[in-house]
N, C-alpha and C. Protein backbone atom coordinates (compact mmCIF):
# COMPACT_ATOMS: atom_id res chain seq x y z
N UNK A 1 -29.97 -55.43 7.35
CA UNK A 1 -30.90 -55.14 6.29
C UNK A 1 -30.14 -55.09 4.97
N UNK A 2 -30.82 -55.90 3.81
CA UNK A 2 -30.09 -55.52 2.66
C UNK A 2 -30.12 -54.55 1.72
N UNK A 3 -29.23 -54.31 0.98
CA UNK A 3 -28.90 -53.09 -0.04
C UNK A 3 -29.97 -52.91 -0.70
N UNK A 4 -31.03 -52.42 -0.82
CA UNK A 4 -32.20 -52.36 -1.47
C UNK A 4 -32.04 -51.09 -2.56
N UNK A 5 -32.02 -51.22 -3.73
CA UNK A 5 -31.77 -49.66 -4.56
C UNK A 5 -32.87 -50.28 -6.22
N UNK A 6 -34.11 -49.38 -6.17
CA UNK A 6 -34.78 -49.34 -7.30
C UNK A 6 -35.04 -48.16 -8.07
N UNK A 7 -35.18 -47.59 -9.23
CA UNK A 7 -35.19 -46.41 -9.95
C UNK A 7 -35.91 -46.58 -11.12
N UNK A 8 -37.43 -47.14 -11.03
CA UNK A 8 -38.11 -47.31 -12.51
C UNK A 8 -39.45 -46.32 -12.32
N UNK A 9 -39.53 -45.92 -13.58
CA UNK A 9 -40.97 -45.39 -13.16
C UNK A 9 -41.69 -45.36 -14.92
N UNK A 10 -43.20 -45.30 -14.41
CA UNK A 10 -44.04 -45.96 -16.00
C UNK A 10 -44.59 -44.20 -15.58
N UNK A 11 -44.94 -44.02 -16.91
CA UNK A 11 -45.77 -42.76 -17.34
C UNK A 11 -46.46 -42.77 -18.13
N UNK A 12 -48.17 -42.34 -18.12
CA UNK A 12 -48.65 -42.22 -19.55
C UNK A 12 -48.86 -41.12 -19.16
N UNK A 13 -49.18 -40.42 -20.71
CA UNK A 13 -49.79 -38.80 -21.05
C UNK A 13 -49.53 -38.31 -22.44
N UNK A 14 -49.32 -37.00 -22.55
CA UNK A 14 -49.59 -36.81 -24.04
C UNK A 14 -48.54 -35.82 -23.63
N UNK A 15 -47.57 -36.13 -25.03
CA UNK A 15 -46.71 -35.26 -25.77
C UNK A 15 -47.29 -33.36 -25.56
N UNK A 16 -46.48 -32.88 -25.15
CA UNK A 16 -46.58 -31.35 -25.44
C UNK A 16 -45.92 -30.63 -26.33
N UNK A 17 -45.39 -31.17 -27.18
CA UNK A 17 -44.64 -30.62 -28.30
C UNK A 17 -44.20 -31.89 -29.53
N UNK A 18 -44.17 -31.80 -30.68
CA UNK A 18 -43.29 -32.37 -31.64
C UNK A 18 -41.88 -32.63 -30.81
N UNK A 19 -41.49 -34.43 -30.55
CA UNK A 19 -40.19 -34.78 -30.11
C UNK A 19 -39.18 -34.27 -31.22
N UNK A 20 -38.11 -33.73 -31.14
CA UNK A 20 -37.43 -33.16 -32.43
C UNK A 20 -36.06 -34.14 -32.47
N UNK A 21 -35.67 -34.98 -32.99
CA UNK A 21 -34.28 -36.09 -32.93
C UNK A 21 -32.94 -34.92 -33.36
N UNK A 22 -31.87 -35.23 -32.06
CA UNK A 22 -30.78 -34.01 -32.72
C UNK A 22 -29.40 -35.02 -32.13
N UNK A 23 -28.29 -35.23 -32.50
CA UNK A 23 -27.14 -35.84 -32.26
C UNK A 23 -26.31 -35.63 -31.28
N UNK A 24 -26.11 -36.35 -30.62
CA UNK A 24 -24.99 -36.27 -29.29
C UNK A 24 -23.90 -37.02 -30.03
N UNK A 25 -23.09 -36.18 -30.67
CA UNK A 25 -21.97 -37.33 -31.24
C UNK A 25 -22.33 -37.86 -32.47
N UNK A 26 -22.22 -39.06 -32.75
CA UNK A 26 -22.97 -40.28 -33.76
C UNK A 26 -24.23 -41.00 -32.66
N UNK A 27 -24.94 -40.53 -31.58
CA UNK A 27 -25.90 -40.86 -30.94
C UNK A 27 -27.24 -40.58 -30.96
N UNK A 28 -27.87 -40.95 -31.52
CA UNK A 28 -29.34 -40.01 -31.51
C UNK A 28 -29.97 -39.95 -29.98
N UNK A 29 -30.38 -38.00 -29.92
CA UNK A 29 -31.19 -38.22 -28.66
C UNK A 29 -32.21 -37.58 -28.77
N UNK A 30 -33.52 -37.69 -28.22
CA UNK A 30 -34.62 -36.86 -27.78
C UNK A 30 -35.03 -36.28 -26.43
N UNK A 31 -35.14 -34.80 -26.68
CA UNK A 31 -35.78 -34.47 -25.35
C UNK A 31 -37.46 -34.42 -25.31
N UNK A 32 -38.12 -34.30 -24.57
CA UNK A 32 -39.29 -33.76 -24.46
C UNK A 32 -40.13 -34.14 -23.37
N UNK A 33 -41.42 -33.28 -23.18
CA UNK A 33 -42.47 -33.11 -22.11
C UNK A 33 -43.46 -33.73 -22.57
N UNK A 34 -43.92 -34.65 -21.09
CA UNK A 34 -44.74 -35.25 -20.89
C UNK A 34 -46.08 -34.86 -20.05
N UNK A 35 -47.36 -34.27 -20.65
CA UNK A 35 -48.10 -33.75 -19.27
C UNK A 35 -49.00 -35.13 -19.20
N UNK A 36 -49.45 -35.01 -17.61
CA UNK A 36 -49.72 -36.25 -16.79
C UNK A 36 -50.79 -35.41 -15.81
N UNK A 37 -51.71 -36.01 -16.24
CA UNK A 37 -52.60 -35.49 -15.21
C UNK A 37 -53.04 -35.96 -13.99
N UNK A 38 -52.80 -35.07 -13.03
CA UNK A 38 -53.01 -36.15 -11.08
C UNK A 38 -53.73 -35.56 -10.20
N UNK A 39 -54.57 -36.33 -9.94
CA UNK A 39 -55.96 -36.17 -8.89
C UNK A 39 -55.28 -35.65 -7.41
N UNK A 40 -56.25 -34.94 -7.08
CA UNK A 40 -55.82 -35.27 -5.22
C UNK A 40 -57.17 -34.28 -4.85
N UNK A 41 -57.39 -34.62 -3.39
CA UNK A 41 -58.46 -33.81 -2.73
C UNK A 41 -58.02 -32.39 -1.85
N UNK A 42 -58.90 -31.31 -2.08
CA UNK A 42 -58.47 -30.23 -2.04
C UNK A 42 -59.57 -30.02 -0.70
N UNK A 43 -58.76 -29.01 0.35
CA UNK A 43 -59.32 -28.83 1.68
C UNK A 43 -60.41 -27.76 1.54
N UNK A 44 -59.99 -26.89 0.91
CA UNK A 44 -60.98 -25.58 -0.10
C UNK A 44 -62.20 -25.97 -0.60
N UNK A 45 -62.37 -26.98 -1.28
CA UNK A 45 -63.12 -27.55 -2.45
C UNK A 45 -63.53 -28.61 -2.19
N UNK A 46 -64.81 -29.02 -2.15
CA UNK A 46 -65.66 -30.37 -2.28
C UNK A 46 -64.98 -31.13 -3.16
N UNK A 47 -64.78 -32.37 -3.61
CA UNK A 47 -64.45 -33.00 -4.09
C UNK A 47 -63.28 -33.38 -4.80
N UNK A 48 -62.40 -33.77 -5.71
CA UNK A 48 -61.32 -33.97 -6.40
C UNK A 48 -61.45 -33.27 -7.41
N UNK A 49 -59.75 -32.30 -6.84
CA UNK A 49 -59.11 -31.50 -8.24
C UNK A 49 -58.25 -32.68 -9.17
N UNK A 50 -58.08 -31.69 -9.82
CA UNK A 50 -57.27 -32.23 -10.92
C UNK A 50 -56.34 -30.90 -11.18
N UNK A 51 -54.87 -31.47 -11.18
CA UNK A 51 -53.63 -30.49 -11.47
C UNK A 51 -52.65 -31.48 -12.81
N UNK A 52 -52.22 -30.70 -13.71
CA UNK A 52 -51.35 -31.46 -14.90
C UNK A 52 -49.86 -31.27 -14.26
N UNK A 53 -48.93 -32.14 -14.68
CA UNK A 53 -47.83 -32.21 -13.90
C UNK A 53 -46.87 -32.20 -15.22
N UNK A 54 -46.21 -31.67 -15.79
CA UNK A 54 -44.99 -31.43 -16.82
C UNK A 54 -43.45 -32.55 -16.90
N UNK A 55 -43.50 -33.29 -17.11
CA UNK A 55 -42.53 -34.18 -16.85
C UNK A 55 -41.12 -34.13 -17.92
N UNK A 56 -40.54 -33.55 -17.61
CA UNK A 56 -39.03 -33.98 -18.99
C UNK A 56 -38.51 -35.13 -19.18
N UNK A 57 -38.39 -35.81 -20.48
CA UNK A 57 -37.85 -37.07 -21.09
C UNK A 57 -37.01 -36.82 -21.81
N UNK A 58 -36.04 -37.29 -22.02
CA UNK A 58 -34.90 -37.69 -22.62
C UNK A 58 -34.57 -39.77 -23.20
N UNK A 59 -35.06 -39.48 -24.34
CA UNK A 59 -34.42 -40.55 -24.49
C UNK A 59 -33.90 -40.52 -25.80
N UNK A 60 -32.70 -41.79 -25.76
CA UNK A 60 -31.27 -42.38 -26.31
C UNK A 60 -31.32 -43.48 -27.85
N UNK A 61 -30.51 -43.14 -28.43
CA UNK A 61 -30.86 -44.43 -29.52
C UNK A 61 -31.82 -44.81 -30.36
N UNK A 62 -31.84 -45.82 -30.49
CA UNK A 62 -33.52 -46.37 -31.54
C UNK A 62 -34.61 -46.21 -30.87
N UNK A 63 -34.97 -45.77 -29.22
CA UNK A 63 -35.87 -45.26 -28.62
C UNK A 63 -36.06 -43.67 -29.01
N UNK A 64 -35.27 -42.88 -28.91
CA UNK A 64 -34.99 -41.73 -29.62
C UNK A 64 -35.79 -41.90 -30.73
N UNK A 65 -35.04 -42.53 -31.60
CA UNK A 65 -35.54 -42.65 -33.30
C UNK A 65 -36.92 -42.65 -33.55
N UNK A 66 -37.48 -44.04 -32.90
CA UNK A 66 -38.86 -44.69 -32.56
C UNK A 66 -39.89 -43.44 -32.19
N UNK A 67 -39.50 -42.78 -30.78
CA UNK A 67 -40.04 -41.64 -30.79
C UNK A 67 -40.48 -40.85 -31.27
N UNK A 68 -39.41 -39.78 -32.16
CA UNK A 68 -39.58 -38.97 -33.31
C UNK A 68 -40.35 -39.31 -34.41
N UNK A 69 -40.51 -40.83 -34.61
CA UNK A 69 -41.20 -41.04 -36.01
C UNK A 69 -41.87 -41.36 -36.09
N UNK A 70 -42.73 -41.70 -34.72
CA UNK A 70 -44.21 -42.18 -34.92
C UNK A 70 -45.37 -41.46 -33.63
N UNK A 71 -44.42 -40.24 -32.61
CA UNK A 71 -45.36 -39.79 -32.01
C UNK A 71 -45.20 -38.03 -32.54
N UNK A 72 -45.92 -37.56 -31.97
CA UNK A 72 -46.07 -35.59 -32.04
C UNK A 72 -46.85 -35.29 -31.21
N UNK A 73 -46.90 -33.88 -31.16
CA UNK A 73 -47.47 -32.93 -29.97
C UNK A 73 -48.96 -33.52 -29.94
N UNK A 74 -49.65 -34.03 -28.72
CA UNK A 74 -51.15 -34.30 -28.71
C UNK A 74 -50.82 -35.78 -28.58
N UNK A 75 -49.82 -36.57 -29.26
CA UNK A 75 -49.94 -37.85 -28.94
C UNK A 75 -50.23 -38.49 -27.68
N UNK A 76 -50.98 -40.01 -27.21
CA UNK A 76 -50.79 -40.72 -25.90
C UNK A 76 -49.57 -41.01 -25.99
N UNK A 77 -48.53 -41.47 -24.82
CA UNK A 77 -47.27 -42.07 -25.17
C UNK A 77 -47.52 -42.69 -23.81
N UNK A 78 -46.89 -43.90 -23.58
CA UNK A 78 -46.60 -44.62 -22.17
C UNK A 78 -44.98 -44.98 -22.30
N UNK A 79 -44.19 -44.26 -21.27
CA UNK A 79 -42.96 -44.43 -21.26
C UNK A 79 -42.29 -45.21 -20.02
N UNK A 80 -41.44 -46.17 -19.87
CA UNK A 80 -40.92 -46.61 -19.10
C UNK A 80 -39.23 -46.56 -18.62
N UNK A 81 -38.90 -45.85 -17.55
CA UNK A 81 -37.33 -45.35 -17.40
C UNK A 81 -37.09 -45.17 -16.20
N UNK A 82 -36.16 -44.07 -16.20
CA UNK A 82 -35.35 -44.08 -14.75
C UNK A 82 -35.75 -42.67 -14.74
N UNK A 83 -35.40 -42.22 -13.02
CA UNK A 83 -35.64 -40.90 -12.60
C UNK A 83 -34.00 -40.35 -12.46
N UNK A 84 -33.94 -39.58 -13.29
CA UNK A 84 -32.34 -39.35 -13.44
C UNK A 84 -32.00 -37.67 -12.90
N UNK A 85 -31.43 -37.77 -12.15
CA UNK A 85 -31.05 -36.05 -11.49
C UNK A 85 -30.12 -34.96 -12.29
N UNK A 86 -30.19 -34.22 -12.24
CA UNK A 86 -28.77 -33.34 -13.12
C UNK A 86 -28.69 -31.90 -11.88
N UNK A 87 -27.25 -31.41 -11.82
CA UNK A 87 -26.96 -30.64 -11.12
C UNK A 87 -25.88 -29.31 -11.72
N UNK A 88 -26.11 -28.63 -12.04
CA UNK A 88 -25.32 -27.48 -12.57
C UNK A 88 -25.08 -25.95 -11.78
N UNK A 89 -23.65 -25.60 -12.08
CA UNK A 89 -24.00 -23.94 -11.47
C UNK A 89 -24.27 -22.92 -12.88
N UNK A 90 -25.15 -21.97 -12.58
CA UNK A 90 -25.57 -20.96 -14.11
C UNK A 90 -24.77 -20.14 -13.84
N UNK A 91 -24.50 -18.97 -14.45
CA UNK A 91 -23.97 -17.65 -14.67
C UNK A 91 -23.89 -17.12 -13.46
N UNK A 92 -24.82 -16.74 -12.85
CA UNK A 92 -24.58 -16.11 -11.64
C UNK A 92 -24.62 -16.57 -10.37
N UNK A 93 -24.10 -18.26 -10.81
CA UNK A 93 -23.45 -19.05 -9.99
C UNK A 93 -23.97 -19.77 -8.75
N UNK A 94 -25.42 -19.77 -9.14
CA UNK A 94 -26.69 -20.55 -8.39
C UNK A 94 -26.69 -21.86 -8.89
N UNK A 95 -26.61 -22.45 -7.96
CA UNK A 95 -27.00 -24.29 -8.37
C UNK A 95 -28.42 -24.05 -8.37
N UNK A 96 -28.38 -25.13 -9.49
CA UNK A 96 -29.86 -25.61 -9.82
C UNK A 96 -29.62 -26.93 -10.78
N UNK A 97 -30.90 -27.49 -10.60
CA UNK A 97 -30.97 -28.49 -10.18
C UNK A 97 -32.11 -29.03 -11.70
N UNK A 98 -32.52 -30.21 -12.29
CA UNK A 98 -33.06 -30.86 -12.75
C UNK A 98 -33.31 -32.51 -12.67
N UNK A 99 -34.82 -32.46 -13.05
CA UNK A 99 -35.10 -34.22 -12.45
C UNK A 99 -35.43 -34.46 -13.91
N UNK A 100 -35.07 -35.72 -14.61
CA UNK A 100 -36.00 -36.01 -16.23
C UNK A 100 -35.78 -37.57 -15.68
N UNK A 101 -36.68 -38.10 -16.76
CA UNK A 101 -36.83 -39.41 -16.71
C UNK A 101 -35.81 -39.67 -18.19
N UNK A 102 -35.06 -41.00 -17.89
CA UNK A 102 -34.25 -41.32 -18.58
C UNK A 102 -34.96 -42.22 -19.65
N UNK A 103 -35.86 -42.44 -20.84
CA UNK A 103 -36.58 -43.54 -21.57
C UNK A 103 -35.87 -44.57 -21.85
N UNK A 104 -36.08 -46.01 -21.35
CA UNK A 104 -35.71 -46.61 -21.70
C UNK A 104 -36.96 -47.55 -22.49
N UNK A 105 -38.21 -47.39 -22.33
CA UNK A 105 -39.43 -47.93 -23.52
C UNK A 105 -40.23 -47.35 -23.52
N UNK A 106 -40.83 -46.81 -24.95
CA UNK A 106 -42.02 -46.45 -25.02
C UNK A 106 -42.88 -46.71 -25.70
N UNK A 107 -44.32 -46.63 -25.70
CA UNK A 107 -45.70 -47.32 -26.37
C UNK A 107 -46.49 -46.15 -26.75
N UNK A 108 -47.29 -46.82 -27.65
CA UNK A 108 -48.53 -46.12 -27.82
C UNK A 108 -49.85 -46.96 -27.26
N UNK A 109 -50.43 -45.58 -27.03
CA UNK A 109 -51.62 -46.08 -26.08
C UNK A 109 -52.95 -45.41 -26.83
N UNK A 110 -52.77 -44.28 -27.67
CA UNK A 110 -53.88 -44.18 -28.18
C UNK A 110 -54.50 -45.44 -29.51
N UNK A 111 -55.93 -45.52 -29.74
CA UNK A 111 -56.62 -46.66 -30.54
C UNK A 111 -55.73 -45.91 -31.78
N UNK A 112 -56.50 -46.94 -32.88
CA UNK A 112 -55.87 -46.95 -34.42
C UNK A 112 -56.60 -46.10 -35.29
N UNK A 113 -57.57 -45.81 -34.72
CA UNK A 113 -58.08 -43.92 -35.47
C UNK A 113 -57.66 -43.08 -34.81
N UNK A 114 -56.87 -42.63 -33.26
CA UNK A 114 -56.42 -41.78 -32.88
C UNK A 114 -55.26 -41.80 -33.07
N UNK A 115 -54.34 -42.24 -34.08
CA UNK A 115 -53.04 -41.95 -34.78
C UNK A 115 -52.34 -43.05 -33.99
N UNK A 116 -52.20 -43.77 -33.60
CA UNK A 116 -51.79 -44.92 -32.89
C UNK A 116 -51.29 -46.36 -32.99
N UNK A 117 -50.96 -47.24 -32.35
CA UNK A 117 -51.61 -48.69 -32.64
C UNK A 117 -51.42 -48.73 -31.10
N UNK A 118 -52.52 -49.73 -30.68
CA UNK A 118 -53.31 -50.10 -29.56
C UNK A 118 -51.96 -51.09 -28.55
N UNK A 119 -51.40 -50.08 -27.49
CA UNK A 119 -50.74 -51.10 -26.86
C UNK A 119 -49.35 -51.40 -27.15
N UNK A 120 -48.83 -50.76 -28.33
CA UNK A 120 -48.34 -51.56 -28.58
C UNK A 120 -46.28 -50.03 -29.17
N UNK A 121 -45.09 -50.57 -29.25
CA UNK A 121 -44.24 -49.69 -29.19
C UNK A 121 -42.85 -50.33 -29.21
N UNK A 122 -41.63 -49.78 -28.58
CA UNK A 122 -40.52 -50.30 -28.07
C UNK A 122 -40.34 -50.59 -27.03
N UNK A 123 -39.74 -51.81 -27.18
CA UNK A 123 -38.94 -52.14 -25.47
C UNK A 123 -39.52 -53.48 -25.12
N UNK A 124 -40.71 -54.00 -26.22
CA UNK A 124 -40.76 -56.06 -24.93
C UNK A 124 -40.30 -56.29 -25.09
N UNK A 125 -40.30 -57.70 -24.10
CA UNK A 125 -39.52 -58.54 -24.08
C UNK A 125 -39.91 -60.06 -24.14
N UNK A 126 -40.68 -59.79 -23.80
CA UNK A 126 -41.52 -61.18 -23.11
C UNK A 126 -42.73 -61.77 -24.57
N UNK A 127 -42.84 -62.48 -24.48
CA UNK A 127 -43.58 -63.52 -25.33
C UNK A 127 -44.86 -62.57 -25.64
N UNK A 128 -45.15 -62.30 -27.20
CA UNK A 128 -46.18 -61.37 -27.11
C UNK A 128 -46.33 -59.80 -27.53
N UNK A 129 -44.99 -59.80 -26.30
CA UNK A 129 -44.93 -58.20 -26.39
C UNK A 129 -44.26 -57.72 -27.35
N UNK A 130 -44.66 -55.87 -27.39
CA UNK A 130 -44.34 -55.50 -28.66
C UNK A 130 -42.57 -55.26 -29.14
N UNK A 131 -42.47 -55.19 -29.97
CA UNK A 131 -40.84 -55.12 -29.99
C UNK A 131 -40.79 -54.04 -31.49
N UNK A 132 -39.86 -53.24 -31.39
CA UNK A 132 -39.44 -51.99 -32.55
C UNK A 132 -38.31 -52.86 -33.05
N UNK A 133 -37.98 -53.60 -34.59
CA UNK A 133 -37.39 -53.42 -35.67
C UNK A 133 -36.74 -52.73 -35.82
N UNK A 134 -36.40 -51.79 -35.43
CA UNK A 134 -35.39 -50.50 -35.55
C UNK A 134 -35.19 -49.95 -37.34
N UNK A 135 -36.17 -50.87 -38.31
CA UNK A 135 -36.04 -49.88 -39.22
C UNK A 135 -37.53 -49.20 -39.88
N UNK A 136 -38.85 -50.38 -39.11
CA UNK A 136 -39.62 -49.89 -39.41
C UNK A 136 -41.03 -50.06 -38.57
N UNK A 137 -42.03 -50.46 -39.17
CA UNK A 137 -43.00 -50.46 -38.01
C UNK A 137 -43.05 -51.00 -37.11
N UNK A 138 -43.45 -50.72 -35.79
CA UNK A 138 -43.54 -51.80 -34.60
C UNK A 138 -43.79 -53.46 -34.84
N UNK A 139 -43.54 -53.93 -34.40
CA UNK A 139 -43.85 -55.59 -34.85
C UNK A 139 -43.91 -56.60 -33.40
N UNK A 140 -45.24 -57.05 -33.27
CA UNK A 140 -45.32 -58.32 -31.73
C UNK A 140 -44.60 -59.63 -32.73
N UNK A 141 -43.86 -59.73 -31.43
CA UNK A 141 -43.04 -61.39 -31.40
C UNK A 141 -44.15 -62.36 -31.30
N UNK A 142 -44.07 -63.44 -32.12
CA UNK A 142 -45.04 -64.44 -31.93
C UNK A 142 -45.00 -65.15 -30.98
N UNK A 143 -46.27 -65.63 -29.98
CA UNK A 143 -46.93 -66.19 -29.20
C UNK A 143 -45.83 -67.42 -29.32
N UNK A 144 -45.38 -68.50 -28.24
CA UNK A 144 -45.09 -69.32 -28.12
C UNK A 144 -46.45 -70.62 -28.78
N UNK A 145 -46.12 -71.72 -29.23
CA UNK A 145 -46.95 -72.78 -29.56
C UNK A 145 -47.18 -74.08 -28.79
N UNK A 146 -48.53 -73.97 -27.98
CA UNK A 146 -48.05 -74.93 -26.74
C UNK A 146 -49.09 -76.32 -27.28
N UNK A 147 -48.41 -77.21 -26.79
CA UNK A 147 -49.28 -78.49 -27.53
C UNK A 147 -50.41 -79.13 -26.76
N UNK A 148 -51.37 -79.18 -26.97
CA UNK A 148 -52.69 -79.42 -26.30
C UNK A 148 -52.34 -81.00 -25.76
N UNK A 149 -52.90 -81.00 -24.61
CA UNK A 149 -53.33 -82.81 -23.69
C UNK A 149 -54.34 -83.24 -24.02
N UNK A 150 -55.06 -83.81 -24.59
CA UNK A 150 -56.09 -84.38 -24.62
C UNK A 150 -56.80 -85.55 -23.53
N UNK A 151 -55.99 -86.12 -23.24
CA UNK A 151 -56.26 -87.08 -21.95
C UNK A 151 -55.51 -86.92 -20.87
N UNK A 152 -55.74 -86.66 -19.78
CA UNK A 152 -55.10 -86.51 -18.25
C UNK A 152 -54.49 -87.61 -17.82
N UNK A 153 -55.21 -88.84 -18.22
CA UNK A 153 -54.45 -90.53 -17.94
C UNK A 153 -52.89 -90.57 -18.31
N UNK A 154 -52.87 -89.96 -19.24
CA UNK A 154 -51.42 -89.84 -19.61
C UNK A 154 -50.37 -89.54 -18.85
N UNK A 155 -50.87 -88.25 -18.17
CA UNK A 155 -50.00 -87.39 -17.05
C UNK A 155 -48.89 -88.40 -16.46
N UNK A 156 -47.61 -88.49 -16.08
CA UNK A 156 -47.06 -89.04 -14.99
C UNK A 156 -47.25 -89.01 -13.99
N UNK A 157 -47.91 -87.89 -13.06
CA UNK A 157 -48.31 -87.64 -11.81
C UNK A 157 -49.78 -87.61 -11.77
């Protein structure tokens, strides 16, 4: 069997606090919480609960930056990263333990009257998608230009 190893995970939800940008070095980083709200059926209760789930983010760089300057507490955000572990002993010498997601892209998902733009953030790649400038507003890469056939006779095959 082969080496199989994957670590991505997508999130939407809304900011629980103002992301605050603070320096690791000459590095910009951001922390912050993500609540995410998740269904499941309860044995107690007729039908589907709903429980909010608290998620910690951390992200690095012009994602960092991007972050801080165009979302805040209440925002939609859709983030895309890694599930990254941390392990420490405290004071009175108990391990404990932390899970955050590492950001490596994030979007906005709320419309353009809910403080937003539609879809759109850091991190495409692909034809279309949105891409961060790193000095100012989000900006989509233009569409490739494909040249129309008009007659099929033409085709080689």
């Amino acid at each position: 069997m082969a080496n199989f190893n994957l670590n991505k995970v997508i999130l939407g939800g809304r900011l629980t606090a103002d992301p605050e940008l603070r320096m690791a070095g000459e590095t910009p980083v951001t922390s912050f919480s993500i609540a995410v709200n998740r269904r499941y059926q309860s044995k107690r209760q007729d039908g589907q609960q709903t429980t909010t789930d608290f998620i910690n983010c951390t992200a690095w760089r012009s994602t960092a930056e991007f972050i801080t300057r165009y979302f805040h507490k209440g925002s939609s955000i859709c983030v895309v990263g890694q599930i990254q572990t941390r392990s420490w002993t405290d004071q009175q010498g108990q391990k404990r333990y932390a899970t955050d997601v590492l950001v490596d892209e994030a979007y906005f998902v709320d419309s353009k009257g809910e403080g937003g733009g539609s879809a759109s953030g850091y991190g495409g790649d692909s034809y279309g998608a949105p891409t961060y400038s790193g000095g100012g507003q989000p900006t989509a890469t233009a569409a490739p230009k494909f040249e129309e056939i008009s007659d099929d006779d033409d085709l080689p095959f």
